[in-house]
C-alpha atoms as a PDB file:
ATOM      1  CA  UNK A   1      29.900-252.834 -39.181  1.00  0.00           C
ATOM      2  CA  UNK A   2      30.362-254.735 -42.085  1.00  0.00           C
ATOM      3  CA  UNK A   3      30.733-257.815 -40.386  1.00  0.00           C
ATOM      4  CA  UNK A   4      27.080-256.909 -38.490  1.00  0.00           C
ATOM      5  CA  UNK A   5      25.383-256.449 -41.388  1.00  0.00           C
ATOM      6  CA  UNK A   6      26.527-259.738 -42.973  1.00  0.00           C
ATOM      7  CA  UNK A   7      25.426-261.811 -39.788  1.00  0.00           C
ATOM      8  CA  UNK A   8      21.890-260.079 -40.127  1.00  0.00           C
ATOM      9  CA  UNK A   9      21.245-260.389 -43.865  1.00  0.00           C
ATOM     10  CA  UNK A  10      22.499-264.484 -43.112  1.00  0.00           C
ATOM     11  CA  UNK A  11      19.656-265.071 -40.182  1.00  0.00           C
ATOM     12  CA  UNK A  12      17.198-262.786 -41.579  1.00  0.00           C
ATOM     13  CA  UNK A  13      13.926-264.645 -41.903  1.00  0.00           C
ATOM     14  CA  UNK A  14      12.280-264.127 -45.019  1.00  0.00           C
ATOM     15  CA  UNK A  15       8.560-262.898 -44.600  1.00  0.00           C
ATOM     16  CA  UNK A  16       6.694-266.102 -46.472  1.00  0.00           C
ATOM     17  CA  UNK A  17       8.270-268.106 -43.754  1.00  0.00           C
ATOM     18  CA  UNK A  18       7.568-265.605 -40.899  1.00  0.00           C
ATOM     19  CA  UNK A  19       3.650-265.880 -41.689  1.00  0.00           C
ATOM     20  CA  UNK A  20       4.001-269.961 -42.130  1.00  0.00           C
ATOM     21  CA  UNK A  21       5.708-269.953 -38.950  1.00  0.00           C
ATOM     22  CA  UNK A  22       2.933-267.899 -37.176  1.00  0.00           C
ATOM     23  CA  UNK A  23       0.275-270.310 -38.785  1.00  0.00           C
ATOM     24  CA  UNK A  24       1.773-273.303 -37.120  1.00  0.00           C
ATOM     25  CA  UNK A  25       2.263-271.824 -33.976  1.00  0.00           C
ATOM     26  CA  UNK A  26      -1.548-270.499 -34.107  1.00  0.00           C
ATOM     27  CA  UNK A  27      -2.544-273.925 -35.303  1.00  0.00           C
ATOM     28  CA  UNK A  28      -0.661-275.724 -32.517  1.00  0.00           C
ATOM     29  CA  UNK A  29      -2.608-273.510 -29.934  1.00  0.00           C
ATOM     30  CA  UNK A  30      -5.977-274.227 -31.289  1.00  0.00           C
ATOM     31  CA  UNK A  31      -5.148-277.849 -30.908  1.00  0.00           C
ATOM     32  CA  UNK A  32      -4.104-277.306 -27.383  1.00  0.00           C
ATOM     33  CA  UNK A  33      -7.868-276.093 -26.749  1.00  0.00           C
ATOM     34  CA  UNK A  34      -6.453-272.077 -26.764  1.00  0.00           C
ATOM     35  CA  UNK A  35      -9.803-269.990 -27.366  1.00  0.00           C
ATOM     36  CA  UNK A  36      -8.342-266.784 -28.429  1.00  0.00           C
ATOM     37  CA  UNK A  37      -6.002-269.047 -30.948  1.00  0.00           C
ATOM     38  CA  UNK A  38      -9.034-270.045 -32.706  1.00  0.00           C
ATOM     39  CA  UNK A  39     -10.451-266.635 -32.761  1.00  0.00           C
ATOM     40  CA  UNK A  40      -7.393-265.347 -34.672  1.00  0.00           C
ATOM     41  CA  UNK A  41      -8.003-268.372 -36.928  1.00  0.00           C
ATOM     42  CA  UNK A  42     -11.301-267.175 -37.406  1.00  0.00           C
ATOM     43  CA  UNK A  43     -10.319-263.581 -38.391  1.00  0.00           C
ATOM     44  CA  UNK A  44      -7.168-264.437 -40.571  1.00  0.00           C
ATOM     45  CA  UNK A  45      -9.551-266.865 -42.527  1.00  0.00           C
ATOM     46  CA  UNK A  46     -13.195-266.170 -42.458  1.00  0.00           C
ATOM     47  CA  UNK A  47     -13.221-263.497 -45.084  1.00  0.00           C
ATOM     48  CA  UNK A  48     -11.691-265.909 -47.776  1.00  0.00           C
ATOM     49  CA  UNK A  49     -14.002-268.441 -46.453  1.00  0.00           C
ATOM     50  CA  UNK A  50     -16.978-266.690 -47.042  1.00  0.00           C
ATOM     51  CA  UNK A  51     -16.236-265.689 -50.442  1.00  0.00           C
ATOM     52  CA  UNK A  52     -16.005-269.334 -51.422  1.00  0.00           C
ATOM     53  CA  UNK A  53     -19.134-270.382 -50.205  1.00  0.00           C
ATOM     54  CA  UNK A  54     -21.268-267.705 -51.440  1.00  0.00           C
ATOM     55  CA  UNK A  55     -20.091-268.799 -54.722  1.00  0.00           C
ATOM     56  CA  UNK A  56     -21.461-272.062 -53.921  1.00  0.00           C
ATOM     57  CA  UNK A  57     -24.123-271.141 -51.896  1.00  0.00           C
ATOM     58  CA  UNK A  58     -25.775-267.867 -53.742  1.00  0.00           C
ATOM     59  CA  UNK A  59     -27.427-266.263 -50.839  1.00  0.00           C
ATOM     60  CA  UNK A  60     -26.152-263.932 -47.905  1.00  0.00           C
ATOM     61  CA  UNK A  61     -28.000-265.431 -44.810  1.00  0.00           C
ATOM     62  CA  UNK A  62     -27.582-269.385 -46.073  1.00  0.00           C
ATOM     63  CA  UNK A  63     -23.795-268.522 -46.778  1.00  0.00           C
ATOM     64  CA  UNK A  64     -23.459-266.758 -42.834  1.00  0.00           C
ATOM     65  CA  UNK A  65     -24.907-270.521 -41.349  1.00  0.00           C
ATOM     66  CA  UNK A  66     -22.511-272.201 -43.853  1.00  0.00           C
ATOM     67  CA  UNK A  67     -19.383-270.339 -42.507  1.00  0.00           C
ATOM     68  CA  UNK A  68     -20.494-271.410 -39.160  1.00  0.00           C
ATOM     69  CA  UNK A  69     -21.055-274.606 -40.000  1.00  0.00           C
ATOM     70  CA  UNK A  70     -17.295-274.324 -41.283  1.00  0.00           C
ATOM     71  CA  UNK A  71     -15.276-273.080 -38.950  1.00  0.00           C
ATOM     72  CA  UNK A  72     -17.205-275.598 -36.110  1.00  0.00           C
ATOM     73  CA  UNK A  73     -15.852-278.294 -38.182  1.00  0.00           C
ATOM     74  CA  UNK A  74     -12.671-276.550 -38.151  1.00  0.00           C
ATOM     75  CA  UNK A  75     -12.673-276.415 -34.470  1.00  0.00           C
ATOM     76  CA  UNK A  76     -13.856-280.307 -34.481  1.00  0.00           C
ATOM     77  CA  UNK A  77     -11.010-281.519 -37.111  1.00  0.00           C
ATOM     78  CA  UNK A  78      -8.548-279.047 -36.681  1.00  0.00           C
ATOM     79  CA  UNK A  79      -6.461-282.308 -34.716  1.00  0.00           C
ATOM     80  CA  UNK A  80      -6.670-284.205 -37.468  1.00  0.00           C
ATOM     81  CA  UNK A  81      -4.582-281.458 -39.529  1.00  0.00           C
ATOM     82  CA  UNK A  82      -1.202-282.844 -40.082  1.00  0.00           C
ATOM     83  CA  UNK A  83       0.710-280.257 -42.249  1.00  0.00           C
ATOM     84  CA  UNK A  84       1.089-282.482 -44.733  1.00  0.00           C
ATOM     85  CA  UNK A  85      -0.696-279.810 -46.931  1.00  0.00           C
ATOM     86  CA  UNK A  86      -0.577-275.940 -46.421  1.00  0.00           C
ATOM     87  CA  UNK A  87      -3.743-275.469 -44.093  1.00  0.00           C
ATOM     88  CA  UNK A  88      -5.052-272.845 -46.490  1.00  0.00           C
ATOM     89  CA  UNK A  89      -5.604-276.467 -48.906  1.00  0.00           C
ATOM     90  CA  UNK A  90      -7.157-278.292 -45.825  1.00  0.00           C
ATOM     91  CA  UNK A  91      -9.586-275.305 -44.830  1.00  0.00           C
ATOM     92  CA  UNK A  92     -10.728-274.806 -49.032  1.00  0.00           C
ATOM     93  CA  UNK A  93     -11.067-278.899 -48.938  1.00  0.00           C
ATOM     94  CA  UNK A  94     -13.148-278.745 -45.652  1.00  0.00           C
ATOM     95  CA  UNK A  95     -14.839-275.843 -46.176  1.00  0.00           C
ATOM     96  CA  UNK A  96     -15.676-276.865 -49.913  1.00  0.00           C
ATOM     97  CA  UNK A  97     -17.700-280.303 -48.182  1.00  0.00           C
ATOM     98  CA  UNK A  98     -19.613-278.615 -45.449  1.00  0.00           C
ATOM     99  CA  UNK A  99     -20.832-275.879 -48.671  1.00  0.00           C
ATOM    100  CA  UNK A 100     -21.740-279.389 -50.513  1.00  0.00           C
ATOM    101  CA  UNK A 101     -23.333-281.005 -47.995  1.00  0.00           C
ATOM    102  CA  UNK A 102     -25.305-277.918 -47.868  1.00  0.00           C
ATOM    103  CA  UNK A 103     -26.524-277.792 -51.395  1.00  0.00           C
ATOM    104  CA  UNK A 104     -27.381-282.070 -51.026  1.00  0.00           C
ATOM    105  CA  UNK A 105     -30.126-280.834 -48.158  1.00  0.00           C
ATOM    106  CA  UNK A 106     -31.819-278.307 -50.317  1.00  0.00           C
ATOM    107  CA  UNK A 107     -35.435-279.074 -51.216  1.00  0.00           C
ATOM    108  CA  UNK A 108     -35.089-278.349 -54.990  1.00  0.00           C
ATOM    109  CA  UNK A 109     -38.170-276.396 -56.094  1.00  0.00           C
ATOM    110  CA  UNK A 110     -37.709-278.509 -59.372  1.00  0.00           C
ATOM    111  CA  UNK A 111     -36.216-281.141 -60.643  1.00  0.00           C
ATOM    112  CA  UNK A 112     -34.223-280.076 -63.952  1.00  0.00           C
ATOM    113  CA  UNK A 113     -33.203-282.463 -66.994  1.00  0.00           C
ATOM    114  CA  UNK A 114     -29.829-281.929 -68.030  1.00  0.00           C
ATOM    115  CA  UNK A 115     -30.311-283.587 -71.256  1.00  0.00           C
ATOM    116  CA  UNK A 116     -32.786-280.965 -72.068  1.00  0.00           C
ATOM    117  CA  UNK A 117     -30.338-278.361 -72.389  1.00  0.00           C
ATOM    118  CA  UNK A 118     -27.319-280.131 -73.863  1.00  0.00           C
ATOM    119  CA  UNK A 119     -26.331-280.424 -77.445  1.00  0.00           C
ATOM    120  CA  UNK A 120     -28.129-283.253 -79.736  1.00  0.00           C
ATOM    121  CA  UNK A 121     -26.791-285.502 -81.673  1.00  0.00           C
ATOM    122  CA  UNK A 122     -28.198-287.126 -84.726  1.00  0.00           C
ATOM    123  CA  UNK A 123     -27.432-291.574 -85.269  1.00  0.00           C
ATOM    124  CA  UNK A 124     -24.479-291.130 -87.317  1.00  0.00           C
ATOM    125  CA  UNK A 125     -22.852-289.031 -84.627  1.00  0.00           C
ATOM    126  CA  UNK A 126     -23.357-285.001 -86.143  1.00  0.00           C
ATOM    127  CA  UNK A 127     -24.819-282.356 -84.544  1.00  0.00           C
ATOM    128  CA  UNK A 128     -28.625-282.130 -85.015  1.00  0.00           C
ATOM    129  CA  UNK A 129     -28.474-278.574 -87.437  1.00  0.00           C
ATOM    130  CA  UNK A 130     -29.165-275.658 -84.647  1.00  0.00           C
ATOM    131  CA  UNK A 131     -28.982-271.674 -85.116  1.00  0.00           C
ATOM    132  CA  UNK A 132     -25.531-270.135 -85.450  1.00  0.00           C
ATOM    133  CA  UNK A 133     -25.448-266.799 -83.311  1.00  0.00           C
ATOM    134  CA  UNK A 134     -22.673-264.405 -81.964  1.00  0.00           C
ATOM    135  CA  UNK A 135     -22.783-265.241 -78.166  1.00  0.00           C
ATOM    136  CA  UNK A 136     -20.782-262.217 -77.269  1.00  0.00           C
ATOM    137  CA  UNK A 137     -22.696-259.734 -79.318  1.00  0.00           C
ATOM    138  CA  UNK A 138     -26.110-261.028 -78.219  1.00  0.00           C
ATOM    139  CA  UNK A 139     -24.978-261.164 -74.506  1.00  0.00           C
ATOM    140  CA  UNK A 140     -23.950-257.283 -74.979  1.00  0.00           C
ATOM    141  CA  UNK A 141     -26.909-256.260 -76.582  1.00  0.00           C
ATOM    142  CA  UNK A 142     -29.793-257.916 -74.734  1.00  0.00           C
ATOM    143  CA  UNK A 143     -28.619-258.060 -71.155  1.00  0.00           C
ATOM    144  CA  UNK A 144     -27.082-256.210 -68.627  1.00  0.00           C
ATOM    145  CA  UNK A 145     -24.698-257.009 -66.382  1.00  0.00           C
ATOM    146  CA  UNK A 146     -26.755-257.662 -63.555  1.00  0.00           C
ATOM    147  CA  UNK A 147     -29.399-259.887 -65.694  1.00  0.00           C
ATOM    148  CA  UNK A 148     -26.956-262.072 -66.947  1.00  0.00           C
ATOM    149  CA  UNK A 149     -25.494-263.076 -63.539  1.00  0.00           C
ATOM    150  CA  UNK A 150     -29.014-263.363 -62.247  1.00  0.00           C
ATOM    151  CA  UNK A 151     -29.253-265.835 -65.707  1.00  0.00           C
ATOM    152  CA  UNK A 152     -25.957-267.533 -64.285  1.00  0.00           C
ATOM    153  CA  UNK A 153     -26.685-268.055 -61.733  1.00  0.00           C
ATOM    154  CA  UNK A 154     -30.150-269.396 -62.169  1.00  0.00           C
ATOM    155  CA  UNK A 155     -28.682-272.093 -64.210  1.00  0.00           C
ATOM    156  CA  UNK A 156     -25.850-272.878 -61.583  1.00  0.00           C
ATOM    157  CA  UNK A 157     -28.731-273.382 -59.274  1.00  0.00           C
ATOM    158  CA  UNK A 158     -30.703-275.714 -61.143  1.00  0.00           C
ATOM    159  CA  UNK A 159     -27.033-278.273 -61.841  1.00  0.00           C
ATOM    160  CA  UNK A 160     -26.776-281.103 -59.501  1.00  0.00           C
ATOM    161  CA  UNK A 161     -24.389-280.082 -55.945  1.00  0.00           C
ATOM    162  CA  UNK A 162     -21.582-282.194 -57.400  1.00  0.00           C
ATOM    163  CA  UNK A 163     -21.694-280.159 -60.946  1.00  0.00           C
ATOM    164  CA  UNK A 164     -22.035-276.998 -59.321  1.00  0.00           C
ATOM    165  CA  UNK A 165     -19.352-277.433 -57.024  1.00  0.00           C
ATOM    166  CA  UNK A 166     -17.145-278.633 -59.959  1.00  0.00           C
ATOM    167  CA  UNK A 167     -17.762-275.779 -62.053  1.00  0.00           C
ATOM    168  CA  UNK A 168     -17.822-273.272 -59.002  1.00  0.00           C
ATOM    169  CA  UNK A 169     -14.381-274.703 -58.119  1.00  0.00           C
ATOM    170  CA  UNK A 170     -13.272-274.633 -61.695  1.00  0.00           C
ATOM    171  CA  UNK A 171     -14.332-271.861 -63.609  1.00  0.00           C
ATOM    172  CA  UNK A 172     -14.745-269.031 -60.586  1.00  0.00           C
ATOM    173  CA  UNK A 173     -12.277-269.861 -58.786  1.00  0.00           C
ATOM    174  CA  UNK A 174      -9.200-271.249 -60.963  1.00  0.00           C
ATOM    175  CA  UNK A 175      -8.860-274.799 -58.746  1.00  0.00           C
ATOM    176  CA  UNK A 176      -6.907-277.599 -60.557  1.00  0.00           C
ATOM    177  CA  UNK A 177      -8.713-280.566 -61.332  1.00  0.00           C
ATOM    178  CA  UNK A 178      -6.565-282.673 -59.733  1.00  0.00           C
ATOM    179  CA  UNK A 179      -7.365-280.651 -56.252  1.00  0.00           C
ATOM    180  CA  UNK A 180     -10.952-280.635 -57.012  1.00  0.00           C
ATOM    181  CA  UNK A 181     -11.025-283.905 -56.922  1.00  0.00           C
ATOM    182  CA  UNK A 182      -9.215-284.678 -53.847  1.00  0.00           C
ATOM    183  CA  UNK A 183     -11.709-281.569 -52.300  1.00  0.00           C
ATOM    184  CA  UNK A 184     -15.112-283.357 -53.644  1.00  0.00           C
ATOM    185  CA  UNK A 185     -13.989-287.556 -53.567  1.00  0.00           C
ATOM    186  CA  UNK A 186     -13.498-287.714 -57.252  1.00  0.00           C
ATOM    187  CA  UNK A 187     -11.268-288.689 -60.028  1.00  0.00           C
ATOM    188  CA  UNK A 188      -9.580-286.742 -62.265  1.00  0.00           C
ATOM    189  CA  UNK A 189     -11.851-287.996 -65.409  1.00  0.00           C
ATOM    190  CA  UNK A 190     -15.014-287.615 -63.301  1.00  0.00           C
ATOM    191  CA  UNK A 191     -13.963-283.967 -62.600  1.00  0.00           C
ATOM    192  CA  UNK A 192     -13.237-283.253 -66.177  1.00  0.00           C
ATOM    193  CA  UNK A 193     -16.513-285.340 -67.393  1.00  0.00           C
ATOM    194  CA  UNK A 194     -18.680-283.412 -65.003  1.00  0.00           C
ATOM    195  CA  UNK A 195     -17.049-279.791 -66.050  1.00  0.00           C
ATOM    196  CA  UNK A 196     -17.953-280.318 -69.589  1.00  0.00           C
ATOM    197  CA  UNK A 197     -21.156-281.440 -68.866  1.00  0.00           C
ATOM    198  CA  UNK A 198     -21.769-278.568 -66.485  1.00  0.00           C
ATOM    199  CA  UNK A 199     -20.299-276.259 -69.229  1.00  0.00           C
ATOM    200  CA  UNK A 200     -22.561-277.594 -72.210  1.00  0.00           C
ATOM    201  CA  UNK A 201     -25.609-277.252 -69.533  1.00  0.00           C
ATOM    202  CA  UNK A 202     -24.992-273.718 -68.825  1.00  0.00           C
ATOM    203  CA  UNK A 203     -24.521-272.796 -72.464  1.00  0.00           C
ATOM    204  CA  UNK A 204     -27.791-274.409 -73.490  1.00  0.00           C
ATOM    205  CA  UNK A 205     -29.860-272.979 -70.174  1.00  0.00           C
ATOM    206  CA  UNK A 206     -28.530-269.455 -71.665  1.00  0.00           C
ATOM    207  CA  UNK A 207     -29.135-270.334 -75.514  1.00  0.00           C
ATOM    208  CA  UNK A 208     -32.896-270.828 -74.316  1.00  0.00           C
ATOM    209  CA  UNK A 209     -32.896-267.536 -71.914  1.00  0.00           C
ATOM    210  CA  UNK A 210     -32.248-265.624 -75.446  1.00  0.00           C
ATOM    211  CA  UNK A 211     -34.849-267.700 -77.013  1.00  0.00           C
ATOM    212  CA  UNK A 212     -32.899-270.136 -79.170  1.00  0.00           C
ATOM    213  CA  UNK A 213     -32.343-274.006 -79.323  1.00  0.00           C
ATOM    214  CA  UNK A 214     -30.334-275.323 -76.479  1.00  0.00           C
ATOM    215  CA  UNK A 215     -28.478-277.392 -78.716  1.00  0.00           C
END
């Protein structure tokens, strides 16, 4: 008995590498042209999919035709998919360029100056002298919950794809910089440079929504 239960415990597969196991097997079906192995793709993944481009995307019927567009290129690349990575980090890479290429098509009502809305600086270097206000107290008091992400994401709207997607990435959905990067074709310093840009936009597109200085 004892013996048994020792010999179980030692080839007992632990559950992580169950579900990794299954993945490669489903993967290895898709690529073999297996319809109902892409289906169960499409169910194990399309939820988590759609949540990341309707961050990026910001509307129900435009995400839908995004996801689409996803998992078609899924079904087109999926044989270029090597394992190097965990397919999770290929999907969020692919997934995260179809949602981009999206947002590089969109007529833009109007075209937005950045500069308008970030800090100014005066020759020697300083600050130009703008109001001092309690951001937290003022967000409280003067907006609900619902306004203020209609104000966010206004202003997310109105960044350049690239930003957006940076920030998007970032900020709402914890990605490193370094895999941002290898997601959207960029360097680690343009990531960061366009992050802190996006981030001084959004503060001064916010500061003006409340009716102060954007800088």
């Amino acid at each position: 008995m004892g013996q048994r239960g020792s010999t179980e415990v030692l080839h007992s597969t632990p559950k992580g590498q169950t579900s990794y196991d299954e993945e490669r097997a489903l993967i290895q079906r898709v690529k073999a042209g297996d319809y109902d192995a892409f289906e169960a793709m499409f169910r194990r993944h399309v939820a988590k999919v759609y949540r990341q481009v309707f961050k990026l995307i910001g509307n129900e019927a435009e995400t839908e035709e995004v996801v689409q567009d996803v998992f078609l290129a899924v079904h087109e690349k999926i044989r270029t998919f090597r394992g190097e990575s965990a397919f999770s980090t290929w999907l969020f890479r692919l997934t995260a360029n179809v949602a981009l290429s999206r947002l590089r098509k969109r007529k833009r009502t109007k075209e937005v100056l950045l500069d308008d809305y970030l800090p100014r600086f005066q020759d020697d270097g300083h600050h130009e002298v703008r109001p001092v206000f309690n951001w937290g107290n003022e967000l409280d008091l003067r907006l609900e919950k619902q306004e203020l992400q209609g104000l966010i994401r206004d202003a997310l709207d109105d960044l350049p794809p690239a930003d957006k997607a940076v920030i998007v990435m970032s900020d709402l959905e914890g990605i490193s910089n370094r895999e941002i990067g290898k997601s959207l074709g960029l360097s680690i310093p343009a990531v960061k440079a366009r992050l802190h840009r996006a981030r001084l936009f959004l503060r001064g597109r916010l500061a003006v929504s409340l009716g102060y200085s954007p800088s």
